[in-house]
Protein backbone atom coordinates (compact mmCIF):
# COMPACT_ATOMS: atom_id res chain seq x y z
CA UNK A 1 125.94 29.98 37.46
CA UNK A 2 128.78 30.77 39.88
CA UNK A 3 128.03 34.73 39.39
CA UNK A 4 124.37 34.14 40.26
CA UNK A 5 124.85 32.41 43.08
CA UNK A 6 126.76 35.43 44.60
CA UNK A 7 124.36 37.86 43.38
CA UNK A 8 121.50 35.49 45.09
CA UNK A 9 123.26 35.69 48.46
CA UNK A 10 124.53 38.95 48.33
CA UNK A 11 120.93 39.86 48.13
CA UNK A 12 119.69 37.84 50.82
CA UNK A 13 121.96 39.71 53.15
CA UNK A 14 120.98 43.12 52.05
CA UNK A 15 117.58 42.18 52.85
CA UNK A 16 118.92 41.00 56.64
CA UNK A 17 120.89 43.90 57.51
CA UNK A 18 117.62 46.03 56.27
CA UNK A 19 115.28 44.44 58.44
CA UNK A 20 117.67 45.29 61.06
CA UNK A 21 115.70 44.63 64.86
CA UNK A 22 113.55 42.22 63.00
CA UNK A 23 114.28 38.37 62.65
CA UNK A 24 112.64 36.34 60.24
CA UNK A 25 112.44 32.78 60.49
CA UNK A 26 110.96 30.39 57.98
CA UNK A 27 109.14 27.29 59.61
CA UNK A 28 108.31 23.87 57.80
CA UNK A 29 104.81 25.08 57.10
CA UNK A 30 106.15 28.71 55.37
CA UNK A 31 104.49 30.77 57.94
CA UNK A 32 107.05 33.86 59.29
CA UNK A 33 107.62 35.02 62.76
CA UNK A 34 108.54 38.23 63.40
CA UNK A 35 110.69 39.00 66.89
CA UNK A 36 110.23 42.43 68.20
CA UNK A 37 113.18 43.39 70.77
CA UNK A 38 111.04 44.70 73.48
CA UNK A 39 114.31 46.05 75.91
CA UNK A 40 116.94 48.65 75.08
CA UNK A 41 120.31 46.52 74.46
CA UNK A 42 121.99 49.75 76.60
CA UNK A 43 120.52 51.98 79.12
CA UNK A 44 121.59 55.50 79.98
CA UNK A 45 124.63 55.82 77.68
CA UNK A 46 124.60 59.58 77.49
CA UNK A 47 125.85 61.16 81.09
CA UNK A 48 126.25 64.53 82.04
CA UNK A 49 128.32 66.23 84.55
CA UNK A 50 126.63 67.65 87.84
CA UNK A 51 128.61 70.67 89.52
CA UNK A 52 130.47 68.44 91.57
CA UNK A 53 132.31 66.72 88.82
CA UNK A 54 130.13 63.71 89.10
CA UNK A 55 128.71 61.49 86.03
CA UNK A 56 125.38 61.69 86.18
CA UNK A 57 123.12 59.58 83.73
CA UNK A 58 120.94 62.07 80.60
CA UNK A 59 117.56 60.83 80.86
CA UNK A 60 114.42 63.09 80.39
CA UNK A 61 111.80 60.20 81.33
CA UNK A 62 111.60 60.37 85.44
CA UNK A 63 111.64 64.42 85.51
CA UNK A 64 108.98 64.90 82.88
CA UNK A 65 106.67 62.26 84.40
CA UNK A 66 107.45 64.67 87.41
CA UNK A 67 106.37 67.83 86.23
CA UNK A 68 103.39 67.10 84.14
CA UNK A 69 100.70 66.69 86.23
CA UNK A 70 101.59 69.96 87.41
CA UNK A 71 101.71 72.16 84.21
CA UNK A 72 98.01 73.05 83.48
CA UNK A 73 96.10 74.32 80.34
CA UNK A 74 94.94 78.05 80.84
CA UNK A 75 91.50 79.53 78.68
CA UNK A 76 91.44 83.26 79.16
CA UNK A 77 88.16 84.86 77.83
CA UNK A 78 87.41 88.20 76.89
CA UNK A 79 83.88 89.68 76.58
CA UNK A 80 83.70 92.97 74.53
CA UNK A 81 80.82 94.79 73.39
CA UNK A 82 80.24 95.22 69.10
CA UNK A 83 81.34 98.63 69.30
CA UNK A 84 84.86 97.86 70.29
CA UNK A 85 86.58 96.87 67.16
CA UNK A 86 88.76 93.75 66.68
CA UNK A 87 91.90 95.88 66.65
CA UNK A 88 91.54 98.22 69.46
CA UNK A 89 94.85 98.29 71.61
CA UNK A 90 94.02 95.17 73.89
CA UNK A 91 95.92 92.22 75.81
CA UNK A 92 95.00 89.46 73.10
CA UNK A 93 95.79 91.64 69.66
CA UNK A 94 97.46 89.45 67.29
CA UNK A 95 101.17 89.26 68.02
CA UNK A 96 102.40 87.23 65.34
CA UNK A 97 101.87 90.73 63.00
CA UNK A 98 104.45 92.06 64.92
CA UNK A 99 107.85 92.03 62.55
CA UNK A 100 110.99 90.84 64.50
CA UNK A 101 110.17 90.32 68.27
CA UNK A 102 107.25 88.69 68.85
CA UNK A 103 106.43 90.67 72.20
CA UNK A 104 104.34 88.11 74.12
CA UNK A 105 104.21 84.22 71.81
CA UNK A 106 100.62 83.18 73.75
CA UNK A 107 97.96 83.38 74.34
CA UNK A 108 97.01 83.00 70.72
CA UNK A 109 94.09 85.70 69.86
CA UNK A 110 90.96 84.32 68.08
CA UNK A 111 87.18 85.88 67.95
CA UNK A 112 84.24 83.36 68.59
CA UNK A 113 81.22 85.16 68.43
CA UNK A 114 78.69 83.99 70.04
CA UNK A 115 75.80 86.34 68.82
CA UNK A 116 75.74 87.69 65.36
CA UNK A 117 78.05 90.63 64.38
CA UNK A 118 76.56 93.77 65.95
CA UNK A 119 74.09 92.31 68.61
CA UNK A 120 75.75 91.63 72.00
CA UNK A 121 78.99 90.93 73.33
CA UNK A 122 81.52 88.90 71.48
CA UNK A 123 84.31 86.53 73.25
CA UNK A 124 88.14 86.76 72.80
CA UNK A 125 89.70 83.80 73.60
CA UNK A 126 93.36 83.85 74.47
CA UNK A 127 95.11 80.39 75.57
CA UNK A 128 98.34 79.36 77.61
CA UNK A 129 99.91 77.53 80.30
CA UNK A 130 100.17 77.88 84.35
CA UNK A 131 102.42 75.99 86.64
CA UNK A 132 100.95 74.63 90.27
CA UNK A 133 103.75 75.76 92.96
CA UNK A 134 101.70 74.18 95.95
CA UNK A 135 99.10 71.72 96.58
CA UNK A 136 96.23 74.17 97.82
CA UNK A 137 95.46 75.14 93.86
CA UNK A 138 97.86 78.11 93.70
CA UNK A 139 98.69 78.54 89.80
CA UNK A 140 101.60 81.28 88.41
CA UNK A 141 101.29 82.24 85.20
CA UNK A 142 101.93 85.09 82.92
CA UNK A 143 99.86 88.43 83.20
CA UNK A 144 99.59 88.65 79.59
CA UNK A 145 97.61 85.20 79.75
CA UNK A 146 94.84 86.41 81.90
CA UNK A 147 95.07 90.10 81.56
CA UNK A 148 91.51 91.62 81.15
CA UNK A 149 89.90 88.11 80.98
CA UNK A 150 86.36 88.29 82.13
CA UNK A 151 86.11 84.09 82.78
CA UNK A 152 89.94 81.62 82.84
CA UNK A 153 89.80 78.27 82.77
CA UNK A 154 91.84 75.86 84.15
CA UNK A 155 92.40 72.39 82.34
CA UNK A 156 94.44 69.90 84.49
CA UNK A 157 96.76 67.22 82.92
CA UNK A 158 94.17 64.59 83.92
CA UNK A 159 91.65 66.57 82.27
CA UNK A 160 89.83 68.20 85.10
CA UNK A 161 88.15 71.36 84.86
CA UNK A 162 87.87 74.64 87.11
CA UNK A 163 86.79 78.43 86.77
CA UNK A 164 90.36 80.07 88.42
CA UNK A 165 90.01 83.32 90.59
CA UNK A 166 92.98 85.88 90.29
CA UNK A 167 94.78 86.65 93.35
CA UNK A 168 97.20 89.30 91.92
CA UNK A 169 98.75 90.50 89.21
CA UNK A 170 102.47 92.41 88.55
CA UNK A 171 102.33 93.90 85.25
CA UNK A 172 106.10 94.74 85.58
CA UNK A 173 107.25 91.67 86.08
CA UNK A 174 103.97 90.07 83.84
CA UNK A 175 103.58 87.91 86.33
CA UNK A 176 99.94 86.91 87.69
CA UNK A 177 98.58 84.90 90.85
CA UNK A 178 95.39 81.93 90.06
CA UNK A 179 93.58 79.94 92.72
CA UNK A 180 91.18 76.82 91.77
CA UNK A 181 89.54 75.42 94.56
CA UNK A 182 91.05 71.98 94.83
CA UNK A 183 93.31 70.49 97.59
CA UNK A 184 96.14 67.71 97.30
CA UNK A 185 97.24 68.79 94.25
CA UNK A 186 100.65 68.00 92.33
CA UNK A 187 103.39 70.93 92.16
CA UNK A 188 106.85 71.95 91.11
CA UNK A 189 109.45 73.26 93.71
CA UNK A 190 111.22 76.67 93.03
CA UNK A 191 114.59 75.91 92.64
CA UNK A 192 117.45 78.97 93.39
CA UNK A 193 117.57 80.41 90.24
CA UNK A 194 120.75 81.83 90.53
CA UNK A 195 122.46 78.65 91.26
CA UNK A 196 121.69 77.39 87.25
CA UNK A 197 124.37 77.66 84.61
CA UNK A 198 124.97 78.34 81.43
CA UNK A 199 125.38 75.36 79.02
CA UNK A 200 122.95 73.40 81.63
CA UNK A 201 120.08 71.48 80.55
CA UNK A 202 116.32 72.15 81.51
CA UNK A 203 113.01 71.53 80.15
CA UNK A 204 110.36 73.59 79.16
CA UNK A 205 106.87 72.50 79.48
CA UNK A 206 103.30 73.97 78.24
CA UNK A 207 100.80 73.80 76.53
CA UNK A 208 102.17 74.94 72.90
CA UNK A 209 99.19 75.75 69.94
CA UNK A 210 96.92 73.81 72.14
CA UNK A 211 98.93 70.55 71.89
CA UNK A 212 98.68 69.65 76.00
CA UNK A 213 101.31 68.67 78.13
CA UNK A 214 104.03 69.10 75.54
CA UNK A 215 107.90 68.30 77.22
CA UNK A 216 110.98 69.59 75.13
CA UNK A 217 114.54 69.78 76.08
CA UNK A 218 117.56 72.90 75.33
CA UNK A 219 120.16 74.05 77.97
CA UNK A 220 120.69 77.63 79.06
CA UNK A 221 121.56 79.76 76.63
CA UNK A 222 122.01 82.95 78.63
CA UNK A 223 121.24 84.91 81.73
CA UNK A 224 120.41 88.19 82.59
CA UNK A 225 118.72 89.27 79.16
CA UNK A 226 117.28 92.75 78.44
CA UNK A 227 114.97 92.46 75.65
CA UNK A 228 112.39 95.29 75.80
CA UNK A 229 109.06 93.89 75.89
CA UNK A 230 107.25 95.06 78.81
CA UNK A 231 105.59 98.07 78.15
CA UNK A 232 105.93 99.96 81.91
CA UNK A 233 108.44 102.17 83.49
CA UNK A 234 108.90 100.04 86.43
CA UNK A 235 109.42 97.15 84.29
CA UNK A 236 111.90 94.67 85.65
CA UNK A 237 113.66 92.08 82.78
CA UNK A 238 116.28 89.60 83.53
CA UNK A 239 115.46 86.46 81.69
CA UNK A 240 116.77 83.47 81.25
CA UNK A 241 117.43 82.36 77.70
CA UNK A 242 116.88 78.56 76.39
CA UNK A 243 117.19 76.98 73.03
CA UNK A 244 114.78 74.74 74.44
CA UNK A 245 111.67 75.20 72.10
CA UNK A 246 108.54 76.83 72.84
CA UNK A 247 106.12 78.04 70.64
CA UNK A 248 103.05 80.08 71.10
CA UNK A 249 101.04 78.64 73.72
CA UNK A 250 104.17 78.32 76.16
CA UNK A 251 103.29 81.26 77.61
CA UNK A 252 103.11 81.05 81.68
CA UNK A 253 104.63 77.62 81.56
CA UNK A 254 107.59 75.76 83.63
CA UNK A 255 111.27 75.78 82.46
CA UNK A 256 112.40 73.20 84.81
CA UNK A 257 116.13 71.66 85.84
CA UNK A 258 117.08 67.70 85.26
CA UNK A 259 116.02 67.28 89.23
CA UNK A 260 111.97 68.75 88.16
CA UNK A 261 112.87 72.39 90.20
CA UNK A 262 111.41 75.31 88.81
CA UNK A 263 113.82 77.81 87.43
CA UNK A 264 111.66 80.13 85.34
CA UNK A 265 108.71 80.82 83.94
CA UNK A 266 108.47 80.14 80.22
CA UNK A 267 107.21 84.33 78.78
CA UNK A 268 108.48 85.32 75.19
CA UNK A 269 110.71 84.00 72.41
CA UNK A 270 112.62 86.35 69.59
CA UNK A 271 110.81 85.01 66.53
CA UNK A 272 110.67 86.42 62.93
CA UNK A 273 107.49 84.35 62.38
CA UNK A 274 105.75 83.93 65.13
CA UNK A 275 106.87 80.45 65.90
CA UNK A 276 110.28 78.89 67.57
CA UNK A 277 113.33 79.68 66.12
CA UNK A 278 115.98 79.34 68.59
CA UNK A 279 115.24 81.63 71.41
CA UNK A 280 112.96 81.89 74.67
CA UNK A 281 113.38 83.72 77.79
CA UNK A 282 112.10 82.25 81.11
CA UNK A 283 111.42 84.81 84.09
CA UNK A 284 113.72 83.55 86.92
CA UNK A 285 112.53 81.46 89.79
CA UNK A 286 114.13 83.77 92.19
CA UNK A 287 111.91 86.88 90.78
CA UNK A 288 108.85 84.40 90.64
CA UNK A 289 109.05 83.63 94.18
CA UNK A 290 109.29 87.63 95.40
CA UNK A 291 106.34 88.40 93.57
CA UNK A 292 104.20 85.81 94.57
CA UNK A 293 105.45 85.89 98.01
CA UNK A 294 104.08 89.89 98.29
CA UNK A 295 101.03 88.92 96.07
CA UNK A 296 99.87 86.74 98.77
CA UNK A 297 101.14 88.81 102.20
CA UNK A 298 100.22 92.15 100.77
CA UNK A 299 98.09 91.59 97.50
CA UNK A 300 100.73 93.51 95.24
CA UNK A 301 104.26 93.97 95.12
CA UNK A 302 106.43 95.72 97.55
CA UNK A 303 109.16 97.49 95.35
CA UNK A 304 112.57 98.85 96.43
CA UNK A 305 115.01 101.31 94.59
CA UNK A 306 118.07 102.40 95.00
CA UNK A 307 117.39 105.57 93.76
CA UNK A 308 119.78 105.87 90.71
CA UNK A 309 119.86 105.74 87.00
CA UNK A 310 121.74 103.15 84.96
CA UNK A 311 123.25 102.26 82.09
CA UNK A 312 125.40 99.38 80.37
CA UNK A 313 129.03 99.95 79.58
CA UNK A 314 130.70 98.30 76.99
CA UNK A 315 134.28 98.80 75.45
CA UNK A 316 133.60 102.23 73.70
CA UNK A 317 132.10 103.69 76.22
CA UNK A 318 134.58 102.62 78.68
CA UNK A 319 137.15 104.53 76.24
CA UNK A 320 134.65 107.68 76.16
CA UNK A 321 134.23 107.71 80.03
CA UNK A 322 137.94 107.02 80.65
CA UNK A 323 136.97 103.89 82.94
CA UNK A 324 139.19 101.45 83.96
CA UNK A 325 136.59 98.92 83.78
CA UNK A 326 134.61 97.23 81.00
CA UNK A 327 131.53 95.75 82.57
CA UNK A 328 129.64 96.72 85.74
CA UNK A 329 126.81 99.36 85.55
CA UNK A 330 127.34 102.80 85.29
CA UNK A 331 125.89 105.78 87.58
CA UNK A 332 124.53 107.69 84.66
CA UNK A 333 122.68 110.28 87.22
CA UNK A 334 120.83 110.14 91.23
CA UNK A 335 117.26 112.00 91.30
CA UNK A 336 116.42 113.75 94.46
CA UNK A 337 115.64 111.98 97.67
CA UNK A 338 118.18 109.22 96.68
CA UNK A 339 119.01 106.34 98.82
CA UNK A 340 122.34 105.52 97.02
CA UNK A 341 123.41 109.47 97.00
CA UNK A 342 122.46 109.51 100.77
CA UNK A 343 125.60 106.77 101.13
CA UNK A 344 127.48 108.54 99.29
CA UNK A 345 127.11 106.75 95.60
CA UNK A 346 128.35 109.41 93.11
CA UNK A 347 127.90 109.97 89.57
CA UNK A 348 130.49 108.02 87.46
CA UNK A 349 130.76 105.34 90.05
CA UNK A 350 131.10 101.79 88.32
CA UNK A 351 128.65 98.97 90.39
CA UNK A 352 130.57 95.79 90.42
CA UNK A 353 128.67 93.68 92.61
CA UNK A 354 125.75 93.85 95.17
CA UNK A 355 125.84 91.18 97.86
CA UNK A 356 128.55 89.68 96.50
CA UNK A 357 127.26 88.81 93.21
CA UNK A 358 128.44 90.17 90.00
CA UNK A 359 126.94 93.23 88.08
CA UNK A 360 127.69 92.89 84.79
CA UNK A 361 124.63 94.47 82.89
CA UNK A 362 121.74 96.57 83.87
CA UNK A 363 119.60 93.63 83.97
CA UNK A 364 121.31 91.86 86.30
CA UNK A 365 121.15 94.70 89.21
CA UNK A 366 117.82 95.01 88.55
CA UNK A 367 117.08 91.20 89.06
CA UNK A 368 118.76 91.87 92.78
CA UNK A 369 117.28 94.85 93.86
CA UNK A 370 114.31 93.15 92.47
CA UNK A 371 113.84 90.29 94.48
CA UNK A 372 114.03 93.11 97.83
CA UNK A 373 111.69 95.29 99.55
CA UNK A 374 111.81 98.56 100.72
CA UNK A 375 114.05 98.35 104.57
CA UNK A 376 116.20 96.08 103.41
CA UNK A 377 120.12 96.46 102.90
CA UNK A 378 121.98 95.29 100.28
CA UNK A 379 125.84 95.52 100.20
CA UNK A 380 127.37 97.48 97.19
CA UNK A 381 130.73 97.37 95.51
CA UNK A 382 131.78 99.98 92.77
CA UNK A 383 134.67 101.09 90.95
CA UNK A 384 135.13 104.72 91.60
CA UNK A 385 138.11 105.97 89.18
CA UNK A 386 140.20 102.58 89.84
CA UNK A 387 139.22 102.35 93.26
CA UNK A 388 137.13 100.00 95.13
CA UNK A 389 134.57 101.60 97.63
CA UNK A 390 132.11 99.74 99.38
CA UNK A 391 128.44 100.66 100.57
CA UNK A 392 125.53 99.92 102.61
CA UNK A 393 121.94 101.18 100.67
CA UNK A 394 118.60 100.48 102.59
CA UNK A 395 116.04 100.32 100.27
CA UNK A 396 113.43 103.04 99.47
CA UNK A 397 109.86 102.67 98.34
CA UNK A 398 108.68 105.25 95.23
CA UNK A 399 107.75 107.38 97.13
CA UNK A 400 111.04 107.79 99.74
CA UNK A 401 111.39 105.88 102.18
CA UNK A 402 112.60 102.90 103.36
CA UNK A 403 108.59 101.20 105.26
CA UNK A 404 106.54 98.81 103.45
CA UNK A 405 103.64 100.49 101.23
CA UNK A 406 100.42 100.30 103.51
CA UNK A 407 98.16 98.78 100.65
CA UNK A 408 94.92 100.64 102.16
CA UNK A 409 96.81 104.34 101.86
CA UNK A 410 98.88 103.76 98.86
CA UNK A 411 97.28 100.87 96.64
CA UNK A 412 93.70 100.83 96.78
CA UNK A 413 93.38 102.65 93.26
CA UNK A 414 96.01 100.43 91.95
CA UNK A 415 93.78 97.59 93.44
CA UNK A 416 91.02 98.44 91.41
CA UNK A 417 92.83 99.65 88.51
CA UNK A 418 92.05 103.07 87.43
CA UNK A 419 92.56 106.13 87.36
CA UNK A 420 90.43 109.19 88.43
CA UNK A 421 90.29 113.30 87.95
CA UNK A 422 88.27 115.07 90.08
CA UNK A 423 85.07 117.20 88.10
CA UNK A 424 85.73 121.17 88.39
CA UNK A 425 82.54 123.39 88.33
CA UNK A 426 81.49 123.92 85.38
CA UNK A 427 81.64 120.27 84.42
CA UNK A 428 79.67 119.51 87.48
CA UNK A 429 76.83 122.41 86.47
CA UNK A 430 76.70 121.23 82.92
CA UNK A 431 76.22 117.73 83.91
CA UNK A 432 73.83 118.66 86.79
CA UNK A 433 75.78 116.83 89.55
CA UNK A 434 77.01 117.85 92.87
CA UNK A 435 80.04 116.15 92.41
CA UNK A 436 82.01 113.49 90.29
CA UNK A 437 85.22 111.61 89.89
CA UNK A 438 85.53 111.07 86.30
CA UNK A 439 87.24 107.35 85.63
CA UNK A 440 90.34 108.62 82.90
CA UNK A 441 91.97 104.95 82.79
CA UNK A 442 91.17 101.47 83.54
CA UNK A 443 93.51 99.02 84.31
CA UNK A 444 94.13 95.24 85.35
CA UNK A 445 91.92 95.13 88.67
CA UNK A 446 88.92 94.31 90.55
CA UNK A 447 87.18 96.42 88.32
CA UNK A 448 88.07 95.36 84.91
CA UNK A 449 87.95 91.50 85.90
CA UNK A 450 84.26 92.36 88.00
CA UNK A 451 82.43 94.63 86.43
CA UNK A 452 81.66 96.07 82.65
CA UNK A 453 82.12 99.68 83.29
CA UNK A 454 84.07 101.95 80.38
CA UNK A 455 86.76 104.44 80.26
CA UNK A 456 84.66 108.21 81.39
CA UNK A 457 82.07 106.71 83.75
CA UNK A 458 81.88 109.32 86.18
CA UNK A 459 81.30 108.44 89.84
CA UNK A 460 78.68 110.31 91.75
CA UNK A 461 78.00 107.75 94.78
CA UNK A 462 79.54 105.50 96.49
CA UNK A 463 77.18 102.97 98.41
CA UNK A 464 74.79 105.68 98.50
CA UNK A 465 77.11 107.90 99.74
CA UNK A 466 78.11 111.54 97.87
CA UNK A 467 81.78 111.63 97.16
CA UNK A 468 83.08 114.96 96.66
CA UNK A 469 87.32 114.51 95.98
CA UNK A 470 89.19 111.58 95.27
CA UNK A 471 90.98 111.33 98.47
CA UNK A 472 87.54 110.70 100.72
CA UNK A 473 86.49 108.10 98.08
CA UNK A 474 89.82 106.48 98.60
CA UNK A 475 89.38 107.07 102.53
CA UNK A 476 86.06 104.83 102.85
CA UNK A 477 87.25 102.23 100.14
CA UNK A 478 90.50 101.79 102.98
CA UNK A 479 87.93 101.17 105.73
CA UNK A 480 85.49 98.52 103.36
CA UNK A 481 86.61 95.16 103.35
CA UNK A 482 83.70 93.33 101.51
CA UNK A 483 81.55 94.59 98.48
CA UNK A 484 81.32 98.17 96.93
CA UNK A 485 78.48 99.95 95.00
CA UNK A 486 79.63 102.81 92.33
CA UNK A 487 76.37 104.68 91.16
CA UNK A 488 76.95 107.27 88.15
CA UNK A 489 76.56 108.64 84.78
CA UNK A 490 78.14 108.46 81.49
CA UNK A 491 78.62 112.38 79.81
CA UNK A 492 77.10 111.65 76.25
CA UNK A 493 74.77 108.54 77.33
CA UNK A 494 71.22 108.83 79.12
CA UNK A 495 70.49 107.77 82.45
CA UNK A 496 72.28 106.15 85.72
CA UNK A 497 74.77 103.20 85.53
CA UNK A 498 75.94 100.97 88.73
CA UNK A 499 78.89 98.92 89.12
CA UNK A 500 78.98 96.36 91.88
CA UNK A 501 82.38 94.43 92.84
CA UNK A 502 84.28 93.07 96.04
CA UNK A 503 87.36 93.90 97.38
CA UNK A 504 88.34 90.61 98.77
């Protein structure tokens, strides 16, 4: 009886500590109450240190509710006629075929047809994230997200819908420029992007496969990361690398620090499948800022150079170069018309540091010069066979020198995005023409986002006017400032095709 009793109770308290938060009280008439603890018995146990040695409490709550309402839902769609087929070379292929590095993780690429196979145009529908950076409806997002979309989309947090206008894009940086018309409107600070840390916490937020407003936590992994995924000459990456997970979708969105400033912009993760495992890169606030900055003053981006070629050094080929130095860039080589050989930069020369700030990869030079134009001066510091020389560079445009591009002289094919070749005669007599500029390329531009006109359309008129080389076309486009009218013909199809679009 004795050994019952002591299994009985012994019982009875496993069932208590069990039930843990619960208490359970038995009244006269055998009904039960349950208690629910409603408060947290202890409140902001976890600190962190800020950089001034101070404990500072770990809480994600107030900065979330923060950022939120200005991290928006992005629907990029893509109109294509039957004849192109599904896996043509274009902006929404399916990345998650791709084997190790998943080049871009959003927007995801899905075909909705909205006619039957083979009669009309078909939609592509790519989605993704934006982040508001002021109140007058100004969205950043990736280029990759809205690249070649014919209609975007903007879904706020509370749900609110708008059609979004593009007001530039920057292919090398795959940055882009949206405006909804709406006033008053929530938005993240940039925060000095060189300032962060490695080992310090942020927040990603997006829009991840469609799941909205979606908040998850990491620290900085790493700066200044080179990982090959832009697809351009000029290409300029320097990310910032989080553990904080993001997942297709993510793409465009806000990697923000414990205060709700925006450090990056959430762009690619290193995947085997497709999905998160471990690693995203943010573009930094810092380039963010440049490029939208000349996106809205000049309506593309004012690059400068130094006018050198680079590489990485690293212990062995310290050894091979007999350098007395193990990181730093090296001057693998200075083209003609060289800003840096003008100073007196030399091959072999070691940069250490460029206003101040240490060079120690490729990546991280190119973030500096990046976030300049051409004019300005940046201070240079290299290692020149154990000695330290110092340097003054003004920056050059591609072209030379050291003014701001003129966008009406030296971007208004950019601006619309293609490329042209001028007709020679006996194109012109077989075709029965006076003249033509035959369209070799489209890009991202006013023409691809305005109009439906294909790769070989051959120009003939230009508001009823006979263009007869490609620098008079590109003369009267510098002196139009509303719409344009391109009348032409296609070599192997019958009759005249027009093409109407506006330049602001």
């Amino acid at each position: 009886m004795k050994k019952f009793s002591l299994l009985l109770l012994s019982a009875i308290m496993g069932g208590v500590v069990t039930l843990g938060g619960f208490k359970l009280l038995y009244e006269k008439d055998k009904s039960i109450k349950i208690e629910h603890i409603t408060q947290t018995p202890v409140h902001g146990t976890s600190y962190t240190v800020n950089k001034n040695g101070e404990l500072t409490p770990l809480q994600f709550t107030d900065v979330s509710k923060k950022v939120m309402d200005a991290v928006v839902h992005i629907k990029s769609t893509q109109l294509r006629g039957p004849q192109e087929s599904s896996s043509s070379t274009s902006p929404f292929r399916d990345f998650f075929n791709d084997d190790f590095l998943k080049e871009f993780f959003g927007p995801h690429s899905r075909i909705q047809p909205k006619k039957p196979q083979g009669i009309g145009p078909q939609a592509r529908v790519g989605t993704g994230s934006g982040v508001i950076i002021n109140p007058d409806g100004y969205i950043v997002t990736n280029n990759h997200v809205i690249e070649a979309a014919d209609d975007i989309e903007i879904s706020l947090h509370d749900n609110r819908v708008y059609k979004a206008k593009v007001i530039g894009t920057d292919p090398t940086t795959d940055l882009a420029l949206l405006q909804i018309k709406e006033k008053n409107l929530t938005h993240i600070s940039f925060t000095n992007s060189d300032e962060i840390e490695v080992g310090e916490w942020v927040l990603a937020v997006g829009n991840p496969f469609n799941l909205n407003s979606t908040v998850t936590a990491g620290i900085v992994s790493a700066k200044s990361r080179n990982i090959n995924i832009l697809q351009n000459r000029s290409a300029i990456e320097s990310f910032i690398q989080t553990d904080a997970a993001i997942n297709p979708g993510n793409s465009g969105g806000a990697l923000v620090d414990l205060k709700g400033g925006l450090v990056g912009i959430n762009t690619a993760i290193a995947s085997p499948t497709g999905a998160y495992s471990g690693y995203g890169f943010a573009i930094p606030s810092n380039i963010v800022k440049k490029v939208i900055d000349d996106l809205l003053e000049f309506g593309f981006v004012q690059r400068g150079y130094l006018g050198i070629l680079i590489r990485n050094i690293d212990g062995n080929f310290a050894k091979e170069k007999e350098l007395d130095v193990t990181e730093g860039v090296y001057v693998d080589s200075l083209p003609q018309n060289s800003a840096a050989a003008d100073v007196g930069i030399k091959k072999g020369d070691v940069i250490l540091k460029v206003n101040d700030t240490k060079t120690k990869s490729t990546a991280a030079l190119m973030e500096i010069v990046a976030r300049h134009r051409p004019g300005d001066q940046l201070n240079i510091e290299v290692n020149r066979f154990g000695k330290t020389k110092n340097f003054t560079i003004t920056l050059r445009n591609e072209k030379g020198s050291t003014k701001l591009n003129k966008h009406e002289k030296n971007q208004v094919l950019s601006r619309l995005g293609i490329e042209l070749e001028l007709l020679n005669t006996k194109e012109l007599d077989k075709l029965n023409i006076p003249a033509g500029l035959r369209v070799t390329q489209i890009h991202s531009g006013l023409i691809k986002r305005q109009t439906s006109m294909k790769q070989g359309f051959i120009i003939t008129r230009v508001d009823n006017k006979t263009v007869s080389n490609i620098e008079d076309f590109k003369k009267y486009l510098e002196q139009k400032e509303d719409g344009i009218m391109l009348s032409g013909i296609y070599e192997n199809y019958p009759g005249s095709y027009y093409y109407a679009f506006g330049l602001d």
